[in-house]
PDB file of N, CA and C in Angstrom:
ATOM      1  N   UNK A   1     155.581 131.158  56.658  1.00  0.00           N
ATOM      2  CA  UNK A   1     155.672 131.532  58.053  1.00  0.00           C
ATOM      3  C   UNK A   1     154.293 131.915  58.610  1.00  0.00           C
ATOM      4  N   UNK A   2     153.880 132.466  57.512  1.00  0.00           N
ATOM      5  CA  UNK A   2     152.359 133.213  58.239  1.00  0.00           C
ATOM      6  C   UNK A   2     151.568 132.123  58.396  1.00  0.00           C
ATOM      7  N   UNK A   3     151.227 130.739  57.601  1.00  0.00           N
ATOM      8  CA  UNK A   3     150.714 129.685  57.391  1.00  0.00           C
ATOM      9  C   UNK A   3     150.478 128.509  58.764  1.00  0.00           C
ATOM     10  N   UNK A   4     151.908 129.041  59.108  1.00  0.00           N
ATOM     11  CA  UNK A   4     152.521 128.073  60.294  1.00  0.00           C
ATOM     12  C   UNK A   4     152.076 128.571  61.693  1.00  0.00           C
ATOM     13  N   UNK A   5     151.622 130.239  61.655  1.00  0.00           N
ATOM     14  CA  UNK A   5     151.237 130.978  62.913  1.00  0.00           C
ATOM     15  C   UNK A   5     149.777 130.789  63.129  1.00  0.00           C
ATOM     16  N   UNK A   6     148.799 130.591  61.822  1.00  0.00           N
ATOM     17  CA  UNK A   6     147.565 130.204  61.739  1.00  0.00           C
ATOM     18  C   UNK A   6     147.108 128.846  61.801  1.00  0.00           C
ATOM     19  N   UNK A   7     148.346 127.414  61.808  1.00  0.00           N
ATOM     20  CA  UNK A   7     147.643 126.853  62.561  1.00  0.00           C
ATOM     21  C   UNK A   7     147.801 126.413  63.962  1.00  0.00           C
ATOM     22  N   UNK A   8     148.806 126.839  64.125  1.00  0.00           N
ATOM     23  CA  UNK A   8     149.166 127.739  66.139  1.00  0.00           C
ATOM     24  C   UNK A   8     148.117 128.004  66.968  1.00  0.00           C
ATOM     25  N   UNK A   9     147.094 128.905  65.966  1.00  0.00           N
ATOM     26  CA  UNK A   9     146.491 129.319  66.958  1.00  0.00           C
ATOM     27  C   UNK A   9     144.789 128.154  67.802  1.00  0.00           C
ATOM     28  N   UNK A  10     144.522 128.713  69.052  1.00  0.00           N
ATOM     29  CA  UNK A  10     143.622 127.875  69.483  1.00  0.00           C
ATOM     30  C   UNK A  10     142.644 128.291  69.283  1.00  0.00           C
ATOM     31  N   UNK A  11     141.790 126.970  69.029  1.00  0.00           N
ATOM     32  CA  UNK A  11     139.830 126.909  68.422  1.00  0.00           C
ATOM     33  C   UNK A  11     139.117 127.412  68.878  1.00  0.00           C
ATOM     34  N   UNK A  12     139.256 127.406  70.086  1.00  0.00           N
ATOM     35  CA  UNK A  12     138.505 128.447  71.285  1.00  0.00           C
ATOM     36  C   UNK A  12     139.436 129.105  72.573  1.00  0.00           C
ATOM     37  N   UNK A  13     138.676 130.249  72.923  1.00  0.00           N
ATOM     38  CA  UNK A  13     139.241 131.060  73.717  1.00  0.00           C
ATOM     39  C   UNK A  13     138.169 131.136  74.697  1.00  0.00           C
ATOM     40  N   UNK A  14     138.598 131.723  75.978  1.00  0.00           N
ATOM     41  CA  UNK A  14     137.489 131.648  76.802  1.00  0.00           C
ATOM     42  C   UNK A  14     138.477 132.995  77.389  1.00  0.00           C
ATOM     43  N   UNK A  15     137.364 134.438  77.681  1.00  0.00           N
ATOM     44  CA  UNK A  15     137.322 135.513  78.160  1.00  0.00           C
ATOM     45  C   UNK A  15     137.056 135.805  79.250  1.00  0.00           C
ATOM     46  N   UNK A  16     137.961 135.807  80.717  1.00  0.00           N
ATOM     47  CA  UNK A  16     137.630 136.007  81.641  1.00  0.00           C
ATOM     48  C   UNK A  16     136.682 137.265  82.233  1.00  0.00           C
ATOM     49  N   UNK A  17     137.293 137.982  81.653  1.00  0.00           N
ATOM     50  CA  UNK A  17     136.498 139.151  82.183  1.00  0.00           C
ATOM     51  C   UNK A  17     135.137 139.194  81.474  1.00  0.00           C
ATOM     52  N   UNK A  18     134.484 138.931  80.377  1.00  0.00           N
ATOM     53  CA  UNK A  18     133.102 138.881  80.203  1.00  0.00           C
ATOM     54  C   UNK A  18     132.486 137.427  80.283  1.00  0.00           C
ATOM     55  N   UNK A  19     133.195 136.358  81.025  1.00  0.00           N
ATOM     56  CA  UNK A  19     132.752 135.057  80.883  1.00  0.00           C
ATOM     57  C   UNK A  19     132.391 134.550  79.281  1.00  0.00           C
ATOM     58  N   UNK A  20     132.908 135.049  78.291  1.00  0.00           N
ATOM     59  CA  UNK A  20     132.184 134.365  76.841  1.00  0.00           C
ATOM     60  C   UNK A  20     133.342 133.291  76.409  1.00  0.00           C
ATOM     61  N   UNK A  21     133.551 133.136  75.959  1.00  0.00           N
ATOM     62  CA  UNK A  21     133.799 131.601  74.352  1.00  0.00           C
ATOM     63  C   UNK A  21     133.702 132.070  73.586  1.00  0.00           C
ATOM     64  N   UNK A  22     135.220 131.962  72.759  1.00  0.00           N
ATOM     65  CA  UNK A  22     135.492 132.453  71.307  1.00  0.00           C
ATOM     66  C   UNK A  22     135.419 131.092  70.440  1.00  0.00           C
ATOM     67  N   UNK A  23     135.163 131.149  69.633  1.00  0.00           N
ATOM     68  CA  UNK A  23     135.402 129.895  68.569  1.00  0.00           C
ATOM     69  C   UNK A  23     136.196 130.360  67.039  1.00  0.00           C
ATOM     70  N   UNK A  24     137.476 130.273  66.633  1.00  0.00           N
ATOM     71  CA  UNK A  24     137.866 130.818  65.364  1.00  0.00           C
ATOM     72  C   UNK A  24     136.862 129.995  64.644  1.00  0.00           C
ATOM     73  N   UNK A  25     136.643 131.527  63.702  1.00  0.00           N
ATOM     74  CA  UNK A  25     135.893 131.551  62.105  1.00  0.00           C
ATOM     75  C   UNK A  25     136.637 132.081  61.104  1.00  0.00           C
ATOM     76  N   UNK A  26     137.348 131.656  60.435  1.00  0.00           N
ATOM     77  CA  UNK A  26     138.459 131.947  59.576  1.00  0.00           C
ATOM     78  C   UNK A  26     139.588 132.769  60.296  1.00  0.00           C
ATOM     79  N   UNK A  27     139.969 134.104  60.042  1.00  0.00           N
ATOM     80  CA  UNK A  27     140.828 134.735  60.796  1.00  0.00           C
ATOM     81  C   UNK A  27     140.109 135.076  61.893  1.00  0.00           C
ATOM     82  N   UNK A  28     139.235 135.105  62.544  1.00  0.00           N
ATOM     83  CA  UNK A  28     138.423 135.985  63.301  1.00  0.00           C
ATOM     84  C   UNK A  28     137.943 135.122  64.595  1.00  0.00           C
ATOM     85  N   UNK A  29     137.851 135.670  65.592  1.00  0.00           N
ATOM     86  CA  UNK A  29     137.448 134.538  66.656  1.00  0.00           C
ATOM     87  C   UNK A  29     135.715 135.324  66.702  1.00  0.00           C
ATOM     88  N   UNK A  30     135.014 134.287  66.762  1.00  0.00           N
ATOM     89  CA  UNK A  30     133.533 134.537  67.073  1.00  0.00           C
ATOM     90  C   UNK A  30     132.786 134.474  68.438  1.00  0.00           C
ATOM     91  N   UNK A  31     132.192 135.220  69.392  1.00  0.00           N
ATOM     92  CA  UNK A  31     131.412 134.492  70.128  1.00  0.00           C
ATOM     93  C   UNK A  31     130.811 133.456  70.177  1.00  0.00           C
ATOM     94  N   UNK A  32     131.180 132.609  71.310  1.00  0.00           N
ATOM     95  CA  UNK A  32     130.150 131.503  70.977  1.00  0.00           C
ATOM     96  C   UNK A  32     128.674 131.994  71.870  1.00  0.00           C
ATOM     97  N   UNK A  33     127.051 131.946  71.112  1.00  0.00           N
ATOM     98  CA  UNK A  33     126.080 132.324  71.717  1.00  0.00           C
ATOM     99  C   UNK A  33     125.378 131.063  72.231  1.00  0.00           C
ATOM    100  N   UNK A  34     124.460 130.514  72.591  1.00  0.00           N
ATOM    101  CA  UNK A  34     123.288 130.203  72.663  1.00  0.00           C
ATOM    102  C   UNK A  34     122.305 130.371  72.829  1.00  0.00           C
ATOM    103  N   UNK A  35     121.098 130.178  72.571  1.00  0.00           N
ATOM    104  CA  UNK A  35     119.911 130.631  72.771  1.00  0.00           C
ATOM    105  C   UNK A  35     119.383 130.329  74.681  1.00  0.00           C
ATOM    106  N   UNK A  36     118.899 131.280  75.167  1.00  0.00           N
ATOM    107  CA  UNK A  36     118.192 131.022  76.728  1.00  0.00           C
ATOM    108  C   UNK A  36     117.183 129.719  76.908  1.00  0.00           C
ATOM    109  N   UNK A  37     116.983 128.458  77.575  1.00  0.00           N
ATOM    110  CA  UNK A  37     115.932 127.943  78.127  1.00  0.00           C
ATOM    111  C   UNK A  37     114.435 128.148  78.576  1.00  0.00           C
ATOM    112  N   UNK A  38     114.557 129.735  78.402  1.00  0.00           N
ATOM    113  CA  UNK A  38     113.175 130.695  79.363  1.00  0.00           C
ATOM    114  C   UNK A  38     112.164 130.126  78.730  1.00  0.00           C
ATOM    115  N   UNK A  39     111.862 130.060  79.508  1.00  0.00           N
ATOM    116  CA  UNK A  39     110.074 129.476  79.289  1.00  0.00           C
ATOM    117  C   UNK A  39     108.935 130.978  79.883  1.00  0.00           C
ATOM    118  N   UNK A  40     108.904 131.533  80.507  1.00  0.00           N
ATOM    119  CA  UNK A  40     108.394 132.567  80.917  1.00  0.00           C
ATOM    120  C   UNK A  40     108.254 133.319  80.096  1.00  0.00           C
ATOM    121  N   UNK A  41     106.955 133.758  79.679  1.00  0.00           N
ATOM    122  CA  UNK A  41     106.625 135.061  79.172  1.00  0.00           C
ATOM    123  C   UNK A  41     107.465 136.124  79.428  1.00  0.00           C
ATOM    124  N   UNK A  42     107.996 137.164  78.490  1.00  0.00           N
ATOM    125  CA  UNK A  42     108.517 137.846  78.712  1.00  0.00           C
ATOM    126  C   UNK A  42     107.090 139.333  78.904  1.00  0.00           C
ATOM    127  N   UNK A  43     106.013 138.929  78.076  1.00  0.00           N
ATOM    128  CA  UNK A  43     105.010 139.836  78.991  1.00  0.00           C
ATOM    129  C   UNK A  43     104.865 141.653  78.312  1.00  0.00           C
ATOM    130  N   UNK A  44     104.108 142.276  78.730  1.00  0.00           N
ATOM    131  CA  UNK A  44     104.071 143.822  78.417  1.00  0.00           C
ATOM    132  C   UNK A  44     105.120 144.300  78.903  1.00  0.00           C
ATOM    133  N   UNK A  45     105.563 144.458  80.373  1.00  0.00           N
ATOM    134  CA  UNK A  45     106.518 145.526  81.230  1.00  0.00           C
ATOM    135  C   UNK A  45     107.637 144.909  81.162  1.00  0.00           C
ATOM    136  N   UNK A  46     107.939 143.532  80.770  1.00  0.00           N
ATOM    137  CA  UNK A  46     109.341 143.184  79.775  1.00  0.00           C
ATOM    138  C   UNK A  46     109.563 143.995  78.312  1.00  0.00           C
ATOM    139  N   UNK A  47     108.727 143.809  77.795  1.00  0.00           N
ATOM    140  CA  UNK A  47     109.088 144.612  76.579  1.00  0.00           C
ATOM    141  C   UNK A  47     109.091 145.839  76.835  1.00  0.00           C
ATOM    142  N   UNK A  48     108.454 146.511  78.014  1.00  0.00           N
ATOM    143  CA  UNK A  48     108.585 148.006  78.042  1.00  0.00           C
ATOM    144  C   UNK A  48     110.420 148.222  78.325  1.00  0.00           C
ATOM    145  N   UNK A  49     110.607 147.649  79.334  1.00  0.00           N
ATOM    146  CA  UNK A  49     111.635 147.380  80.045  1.00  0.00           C
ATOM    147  C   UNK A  49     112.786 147.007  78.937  1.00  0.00           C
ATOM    148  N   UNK A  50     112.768 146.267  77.652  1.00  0.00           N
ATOM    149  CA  UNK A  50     113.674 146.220  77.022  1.00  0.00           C
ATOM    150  C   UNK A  50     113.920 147.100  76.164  1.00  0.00           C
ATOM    151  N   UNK A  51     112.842 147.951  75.856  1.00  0.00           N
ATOM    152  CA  UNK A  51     113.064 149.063  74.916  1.00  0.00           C
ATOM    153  C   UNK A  51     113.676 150.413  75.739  1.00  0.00           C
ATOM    154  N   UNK A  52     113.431 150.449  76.696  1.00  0.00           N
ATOM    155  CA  UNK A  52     114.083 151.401  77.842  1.00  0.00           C
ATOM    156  C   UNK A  52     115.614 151.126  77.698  1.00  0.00           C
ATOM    157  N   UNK A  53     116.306 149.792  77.654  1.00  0.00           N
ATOM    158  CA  UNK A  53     117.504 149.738  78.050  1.00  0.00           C
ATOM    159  C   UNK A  53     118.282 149.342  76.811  1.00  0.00           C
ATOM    160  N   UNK A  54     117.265 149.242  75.366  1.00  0.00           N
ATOM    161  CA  UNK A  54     117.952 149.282  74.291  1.00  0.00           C
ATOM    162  C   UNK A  54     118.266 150.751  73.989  1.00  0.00           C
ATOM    163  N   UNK A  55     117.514 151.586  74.474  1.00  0.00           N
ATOM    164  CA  UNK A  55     117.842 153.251  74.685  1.00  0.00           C
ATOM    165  C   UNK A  55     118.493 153.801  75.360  1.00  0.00           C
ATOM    166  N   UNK A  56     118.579 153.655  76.022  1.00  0.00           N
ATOM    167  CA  UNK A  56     119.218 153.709  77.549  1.00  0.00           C
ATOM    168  C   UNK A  56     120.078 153.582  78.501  1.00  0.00           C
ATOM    169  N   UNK A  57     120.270 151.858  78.192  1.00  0.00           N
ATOM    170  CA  UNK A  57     121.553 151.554  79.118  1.00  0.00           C
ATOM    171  C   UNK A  57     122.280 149.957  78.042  1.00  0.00           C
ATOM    172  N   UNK A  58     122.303 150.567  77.095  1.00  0.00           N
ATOM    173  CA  UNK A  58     122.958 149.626  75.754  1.00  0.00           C
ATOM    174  C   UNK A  58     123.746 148.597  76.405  1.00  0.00           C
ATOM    175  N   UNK A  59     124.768 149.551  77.490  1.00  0.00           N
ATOM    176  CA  UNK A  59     125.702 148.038  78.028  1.00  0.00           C
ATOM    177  C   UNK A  59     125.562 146.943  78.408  1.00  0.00           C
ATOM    178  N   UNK A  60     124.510 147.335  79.397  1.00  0.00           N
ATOM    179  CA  UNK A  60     123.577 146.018  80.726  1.00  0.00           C
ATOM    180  C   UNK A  60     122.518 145.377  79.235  1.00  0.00           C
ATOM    181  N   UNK A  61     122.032 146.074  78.396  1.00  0.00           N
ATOM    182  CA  UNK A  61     121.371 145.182  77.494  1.00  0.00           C
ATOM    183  C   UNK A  61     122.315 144.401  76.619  1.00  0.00           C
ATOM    184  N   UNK A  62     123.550 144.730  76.418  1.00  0.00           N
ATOM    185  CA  UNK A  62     124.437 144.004  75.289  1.00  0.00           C
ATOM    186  C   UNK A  62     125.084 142.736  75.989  1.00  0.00           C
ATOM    187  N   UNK A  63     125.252 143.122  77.814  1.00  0.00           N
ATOM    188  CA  UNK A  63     125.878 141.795  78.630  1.00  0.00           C
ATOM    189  C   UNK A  63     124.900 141.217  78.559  1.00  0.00           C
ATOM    190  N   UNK A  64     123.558 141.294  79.343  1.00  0.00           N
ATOM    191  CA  UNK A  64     122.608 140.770  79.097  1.00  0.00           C
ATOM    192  C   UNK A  64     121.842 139.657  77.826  1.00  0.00           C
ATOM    193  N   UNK A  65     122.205 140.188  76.741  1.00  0.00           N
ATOM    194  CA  UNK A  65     122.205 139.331  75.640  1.00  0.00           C
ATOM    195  C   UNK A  65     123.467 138.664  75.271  1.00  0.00           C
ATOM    196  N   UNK A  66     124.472 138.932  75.179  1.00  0.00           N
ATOM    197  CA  UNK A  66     125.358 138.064  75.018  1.00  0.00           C
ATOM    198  C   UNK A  66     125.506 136.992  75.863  1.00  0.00           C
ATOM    199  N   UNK A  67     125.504 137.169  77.044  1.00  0.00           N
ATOM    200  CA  UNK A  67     125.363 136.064  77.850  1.00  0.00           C
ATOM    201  C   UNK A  67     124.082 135.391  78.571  1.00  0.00           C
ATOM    202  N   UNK A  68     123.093 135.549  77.520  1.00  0.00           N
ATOM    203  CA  UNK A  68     121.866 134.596  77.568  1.00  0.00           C
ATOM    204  C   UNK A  68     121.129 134.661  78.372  1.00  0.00           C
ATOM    205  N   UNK A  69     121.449 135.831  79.670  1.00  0.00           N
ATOM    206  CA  UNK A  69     120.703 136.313  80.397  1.00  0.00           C
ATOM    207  C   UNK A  69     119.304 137.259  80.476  1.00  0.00           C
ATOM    208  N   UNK A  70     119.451 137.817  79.108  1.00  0.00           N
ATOM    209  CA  UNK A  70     118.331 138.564  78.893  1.00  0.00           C
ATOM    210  C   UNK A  70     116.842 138.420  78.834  1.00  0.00           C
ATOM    211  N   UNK A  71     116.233 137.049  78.226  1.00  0.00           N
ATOM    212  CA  UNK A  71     115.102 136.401  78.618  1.00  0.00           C
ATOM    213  C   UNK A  71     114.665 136.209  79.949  1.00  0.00           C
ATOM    214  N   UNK A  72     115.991 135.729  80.965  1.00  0.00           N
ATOM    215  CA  UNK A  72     115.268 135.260  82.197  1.00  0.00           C
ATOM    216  C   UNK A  72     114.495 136.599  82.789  1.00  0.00           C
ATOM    217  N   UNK A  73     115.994 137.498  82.546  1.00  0.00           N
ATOM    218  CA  UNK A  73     116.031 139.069  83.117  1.00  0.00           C
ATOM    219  C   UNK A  73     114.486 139.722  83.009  1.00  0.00           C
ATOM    220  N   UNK A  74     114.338 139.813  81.613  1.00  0.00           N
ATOM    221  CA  UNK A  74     112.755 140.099  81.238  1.00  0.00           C
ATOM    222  C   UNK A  74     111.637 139.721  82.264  1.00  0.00           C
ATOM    223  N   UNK A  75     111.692 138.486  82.260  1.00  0.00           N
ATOM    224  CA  UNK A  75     110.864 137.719  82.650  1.00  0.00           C
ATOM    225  C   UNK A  75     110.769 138.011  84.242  1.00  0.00           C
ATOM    226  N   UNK A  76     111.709 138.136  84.679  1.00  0.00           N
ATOM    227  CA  UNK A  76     111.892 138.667  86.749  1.00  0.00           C
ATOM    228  C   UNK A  76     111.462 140.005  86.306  1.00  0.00           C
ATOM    229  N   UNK A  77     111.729 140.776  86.053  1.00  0.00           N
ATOM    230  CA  UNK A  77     110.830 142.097  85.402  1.00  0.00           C
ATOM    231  C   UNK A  77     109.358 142.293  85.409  1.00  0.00           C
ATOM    232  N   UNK A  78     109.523 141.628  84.430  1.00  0.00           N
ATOM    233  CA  UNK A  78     107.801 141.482  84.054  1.00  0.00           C
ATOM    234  C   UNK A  78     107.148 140.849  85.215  1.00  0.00           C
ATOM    235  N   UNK A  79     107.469 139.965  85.789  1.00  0.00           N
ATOM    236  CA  UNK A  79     106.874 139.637  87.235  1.00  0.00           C
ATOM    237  C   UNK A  79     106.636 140.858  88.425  1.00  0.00           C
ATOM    238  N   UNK A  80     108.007 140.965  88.355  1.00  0.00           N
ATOM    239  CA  UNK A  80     107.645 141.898  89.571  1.00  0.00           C
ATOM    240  C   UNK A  80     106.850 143.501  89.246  1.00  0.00           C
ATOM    241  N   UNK A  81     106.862 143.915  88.193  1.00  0.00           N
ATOM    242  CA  UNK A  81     106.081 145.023  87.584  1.00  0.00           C
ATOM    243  C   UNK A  81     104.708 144.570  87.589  1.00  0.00           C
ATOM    244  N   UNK A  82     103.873 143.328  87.446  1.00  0.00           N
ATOM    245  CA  UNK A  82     102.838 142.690  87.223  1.00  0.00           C
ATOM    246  C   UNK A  82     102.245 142.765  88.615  1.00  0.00           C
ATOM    247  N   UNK A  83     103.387 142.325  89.791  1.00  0.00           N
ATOM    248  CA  UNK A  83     102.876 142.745  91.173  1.00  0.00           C
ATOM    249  C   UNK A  83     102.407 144.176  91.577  1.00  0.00           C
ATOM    250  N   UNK A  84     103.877 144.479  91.262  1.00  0.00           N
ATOM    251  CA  UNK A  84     103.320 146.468  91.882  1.00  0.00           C
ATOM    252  C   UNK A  84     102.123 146.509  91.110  1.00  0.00           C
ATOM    253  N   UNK A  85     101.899 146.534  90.325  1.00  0.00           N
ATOM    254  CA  UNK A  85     100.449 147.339  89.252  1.00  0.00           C
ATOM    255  C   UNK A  85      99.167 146.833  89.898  1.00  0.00           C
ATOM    256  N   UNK A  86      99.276 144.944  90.627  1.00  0.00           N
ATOM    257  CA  UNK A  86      98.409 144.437  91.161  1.00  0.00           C
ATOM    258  C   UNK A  86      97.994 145.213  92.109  1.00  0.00           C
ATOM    259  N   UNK A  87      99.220 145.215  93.093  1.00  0.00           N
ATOM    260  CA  UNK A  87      98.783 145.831  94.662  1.00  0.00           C
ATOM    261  C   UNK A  87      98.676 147.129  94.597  1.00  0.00           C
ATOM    262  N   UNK A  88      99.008 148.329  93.274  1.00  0.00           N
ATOM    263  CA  UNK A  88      98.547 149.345  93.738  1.00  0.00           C
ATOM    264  C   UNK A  88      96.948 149.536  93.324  1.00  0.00           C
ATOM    265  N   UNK A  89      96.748 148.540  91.977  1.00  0.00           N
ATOM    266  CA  UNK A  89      95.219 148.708  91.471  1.00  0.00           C
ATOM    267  C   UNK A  89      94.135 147.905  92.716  1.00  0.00           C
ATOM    268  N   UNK A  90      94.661 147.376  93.352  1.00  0.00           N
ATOM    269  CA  UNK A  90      94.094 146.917  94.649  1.00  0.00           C
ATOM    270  C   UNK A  90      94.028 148.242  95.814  1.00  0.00           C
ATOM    271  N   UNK A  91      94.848 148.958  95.860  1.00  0.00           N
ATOM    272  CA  UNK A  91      94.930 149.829  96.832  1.00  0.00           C
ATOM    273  C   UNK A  91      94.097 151.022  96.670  1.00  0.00           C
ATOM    274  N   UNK A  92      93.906 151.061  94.916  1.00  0.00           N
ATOM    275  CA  UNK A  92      93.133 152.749  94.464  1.00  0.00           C
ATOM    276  C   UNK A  92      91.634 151.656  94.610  1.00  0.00           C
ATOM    277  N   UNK A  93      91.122 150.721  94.443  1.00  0.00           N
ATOM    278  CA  UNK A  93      89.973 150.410  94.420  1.00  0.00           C
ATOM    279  C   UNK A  93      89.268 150.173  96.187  1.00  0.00           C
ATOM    280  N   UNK A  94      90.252 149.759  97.011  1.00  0.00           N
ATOM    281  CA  UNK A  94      89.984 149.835  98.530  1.00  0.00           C
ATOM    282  C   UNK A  94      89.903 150.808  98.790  1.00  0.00           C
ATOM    283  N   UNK A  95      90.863 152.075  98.531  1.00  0.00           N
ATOM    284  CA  UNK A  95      90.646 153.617  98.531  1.00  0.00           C
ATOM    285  C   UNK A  95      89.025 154.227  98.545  1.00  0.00           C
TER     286      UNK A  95
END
């Protein structure tokens, strides 16, 4: 009976509420991951920025990585931190 319920069940699942893909791995359904496309440096004030929210705010870093978002995320980060630092080290030297 138990034999007959395991192969019942389906190969993949798809999770509305966190958008992921399960794939069974023996009894167990797995995330399905992939790796991000980013091409962008993730940079100094990305990595500052990820160690902040591996401390910090675990959740937004755990959605963030699970759903492959975390590279780009970095990377819009690190940009816009790269600006402010520009225009204020521009502003203390016009000063």
């Amino acid at each position: 009976m138990e034999e007959k319920n395991m192969s019942n069940q389906r190969k993949i699942l798809h999770d509305d509420r966190n958008g992921l893909d399960y794939v069974l791995a023996g009894d167990y359904y797995l995330p399905v991951l992939s790796l991000s496309k980013e091409t962008r440096p993730i940079g100094y004030w990305g990595m500052l920025r990820k160690e902040y929210m591996k401390n910090y705010k675990s959740g937004m870093y755990s959605y963030l990585l699970l759903t492959g978002k975390l590279d780009s995320y970095l990377a819009d980060m690190n940009e816009q931190a790269q600006e402010q630092y520009e225009l204020i080290e521009a502003q203390i030297r016009s000063a």
